[in-house]
Protein backbone atom coordinates (compact mmCIF):
# COMPACT_ATOMS: atom_id res chain seq x y z
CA UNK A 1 -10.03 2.14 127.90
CA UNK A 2 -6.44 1.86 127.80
CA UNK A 3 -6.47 -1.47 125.89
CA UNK A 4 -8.72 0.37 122.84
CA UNK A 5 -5.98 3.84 123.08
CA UNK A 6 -3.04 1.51 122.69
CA UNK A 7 -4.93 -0.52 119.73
CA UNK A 8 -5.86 2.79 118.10
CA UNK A 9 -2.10 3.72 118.47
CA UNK A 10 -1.09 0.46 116.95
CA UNK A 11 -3.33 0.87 114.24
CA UNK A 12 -2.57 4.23 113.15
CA UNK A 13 1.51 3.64 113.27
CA UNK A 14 0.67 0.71 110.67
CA UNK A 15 -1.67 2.50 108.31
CA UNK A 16 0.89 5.47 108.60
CA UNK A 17 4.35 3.13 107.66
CA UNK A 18 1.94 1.23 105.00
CA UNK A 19 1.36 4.88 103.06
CA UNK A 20 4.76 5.56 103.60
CA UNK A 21 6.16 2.32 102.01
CA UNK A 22 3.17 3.07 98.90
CA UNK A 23 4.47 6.80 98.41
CA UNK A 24 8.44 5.93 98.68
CA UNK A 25 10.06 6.37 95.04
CA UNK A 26 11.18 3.12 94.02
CA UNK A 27 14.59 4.56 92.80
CA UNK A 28 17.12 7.05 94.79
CA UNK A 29 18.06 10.09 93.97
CA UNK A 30 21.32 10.81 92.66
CA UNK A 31 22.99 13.18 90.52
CA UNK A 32 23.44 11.94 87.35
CA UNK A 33 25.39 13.75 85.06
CA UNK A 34 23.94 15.05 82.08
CA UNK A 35 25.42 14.71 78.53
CA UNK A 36 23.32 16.24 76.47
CA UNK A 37 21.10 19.55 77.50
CA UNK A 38 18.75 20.63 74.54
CA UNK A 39 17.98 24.94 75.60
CA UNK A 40 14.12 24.96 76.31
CA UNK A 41 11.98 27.35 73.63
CA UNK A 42 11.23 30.62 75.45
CA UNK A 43 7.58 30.77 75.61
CA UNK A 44 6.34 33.84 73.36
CA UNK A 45 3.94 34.59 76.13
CA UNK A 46 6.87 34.58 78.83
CA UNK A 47 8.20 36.51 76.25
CA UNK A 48 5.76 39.28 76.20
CA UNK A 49 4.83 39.36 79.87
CA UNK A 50 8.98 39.15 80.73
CA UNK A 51 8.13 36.26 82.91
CA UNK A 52 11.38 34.30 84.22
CA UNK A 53 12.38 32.22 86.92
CA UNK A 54 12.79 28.37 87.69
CA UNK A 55 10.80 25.26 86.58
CA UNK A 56 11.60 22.80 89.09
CA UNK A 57 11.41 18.87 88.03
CA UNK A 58 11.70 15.72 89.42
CA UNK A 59 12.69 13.78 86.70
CA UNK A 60 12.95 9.42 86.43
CA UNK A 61 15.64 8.28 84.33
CA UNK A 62 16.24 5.00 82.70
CA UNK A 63 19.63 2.92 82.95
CA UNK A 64 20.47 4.16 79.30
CA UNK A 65 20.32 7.67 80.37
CA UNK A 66 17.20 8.48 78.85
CA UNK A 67 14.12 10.39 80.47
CA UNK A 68 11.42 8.22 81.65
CA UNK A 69 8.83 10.77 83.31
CA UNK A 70 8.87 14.20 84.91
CA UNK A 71 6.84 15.62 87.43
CA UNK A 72 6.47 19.29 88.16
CA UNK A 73 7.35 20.08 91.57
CA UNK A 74 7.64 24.30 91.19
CA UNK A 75 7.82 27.73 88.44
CA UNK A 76 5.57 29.29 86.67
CA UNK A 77 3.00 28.00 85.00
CA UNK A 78 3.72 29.88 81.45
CA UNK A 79 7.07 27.99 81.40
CA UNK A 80 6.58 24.46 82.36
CA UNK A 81 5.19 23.15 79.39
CA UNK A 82 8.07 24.25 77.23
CA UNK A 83 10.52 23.04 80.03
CA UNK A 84 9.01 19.56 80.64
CA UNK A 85 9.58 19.61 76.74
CA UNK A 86 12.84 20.49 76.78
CA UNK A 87 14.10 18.07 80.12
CA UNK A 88 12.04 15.00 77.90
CA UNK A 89 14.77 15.64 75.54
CA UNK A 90 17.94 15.78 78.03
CA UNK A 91 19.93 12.41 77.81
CA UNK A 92 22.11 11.72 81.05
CA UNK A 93 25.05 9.05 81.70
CA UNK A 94 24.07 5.64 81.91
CA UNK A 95 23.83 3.51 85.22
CA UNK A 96 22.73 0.16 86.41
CA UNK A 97 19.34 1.22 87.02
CA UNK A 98 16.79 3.69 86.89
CA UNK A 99 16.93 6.35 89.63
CA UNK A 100 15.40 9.97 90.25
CA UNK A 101 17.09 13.35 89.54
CA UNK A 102 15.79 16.88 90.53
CA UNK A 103 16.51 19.41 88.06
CA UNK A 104 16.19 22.98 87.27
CA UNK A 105 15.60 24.91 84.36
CA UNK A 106 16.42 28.33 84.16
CA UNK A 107 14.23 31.22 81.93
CA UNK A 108 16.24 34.17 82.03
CA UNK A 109 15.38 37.35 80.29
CA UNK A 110 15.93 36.91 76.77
C-alpha cells in the first residue's frame, strides 16, 4: 500500500513539472521600452455607453521591436478589439531576442 501511494506521488509530481515546462513562456518578461505608441480608436459603442477602463495585454515582441502576438489577459470586452488593434501597431526598442511585455491601455472618457 505504501509502495503504490509513493508511486502515485511520483507520478503526479512528474505529470505536474511536465505541464509546467509545456505552459512556461519561452521568452521572459521584461520591460521594453516603447518608441512608438499609436492612441487606440475609441469604440463608438464605448462611446455611447461611456464605457472606460483598462485592456490588459500580454504582448510577444520580436528582436526588431515589432509585435508578434497579443493575448488578452483583462477589460472590457467593447474595448479590446480596438486595443489589440492599436498595441499590433506599437513598435518597441530592439533586443537580442524575442521576450514578453504586459501592457495596458487606457480608455478614458473622451
Amino acid at each position: 500500500m505504501h509502495r503504490s501511494v509513493t508511486l502515485v506521488a511520483v507520478a503526479l509530481f512528474a505529470v505536474t513539472s511536465l505541464a509546467a515546462a509545456q505552459n512556461a513562456a519561452p521568452s521572459t518578461s521584461t520591460e521594453r521600452k516603447v518608441v512608438l505608441r499609436p492612441a487606440p480608436d475609441y469604440p463608438e459603442l464605448a462611446r455611447r455607453m461611456q464605457i472606460h477602463g483598462v485592456v490588459k495585454l500580454e504582448v510577444v515582441v520580436r528582436p526588431n521591436g515589432t509585435v508578434k502576438t497579443t493575448r488578452v489577459l483583462g477589460g472590457s470586452p467593447v474595448l479590446v478589439d480596438s486595443a489589440v488593434a492599436a498595441v499590433g501597431k506599437w513598435k518597441f526598442e530592439a533586443a537580442q531576442g524575442e521576450t514578453t511585455e504586459i501592457v495596458q491601455v487606457l480608455f478614458g472618457t473622451q
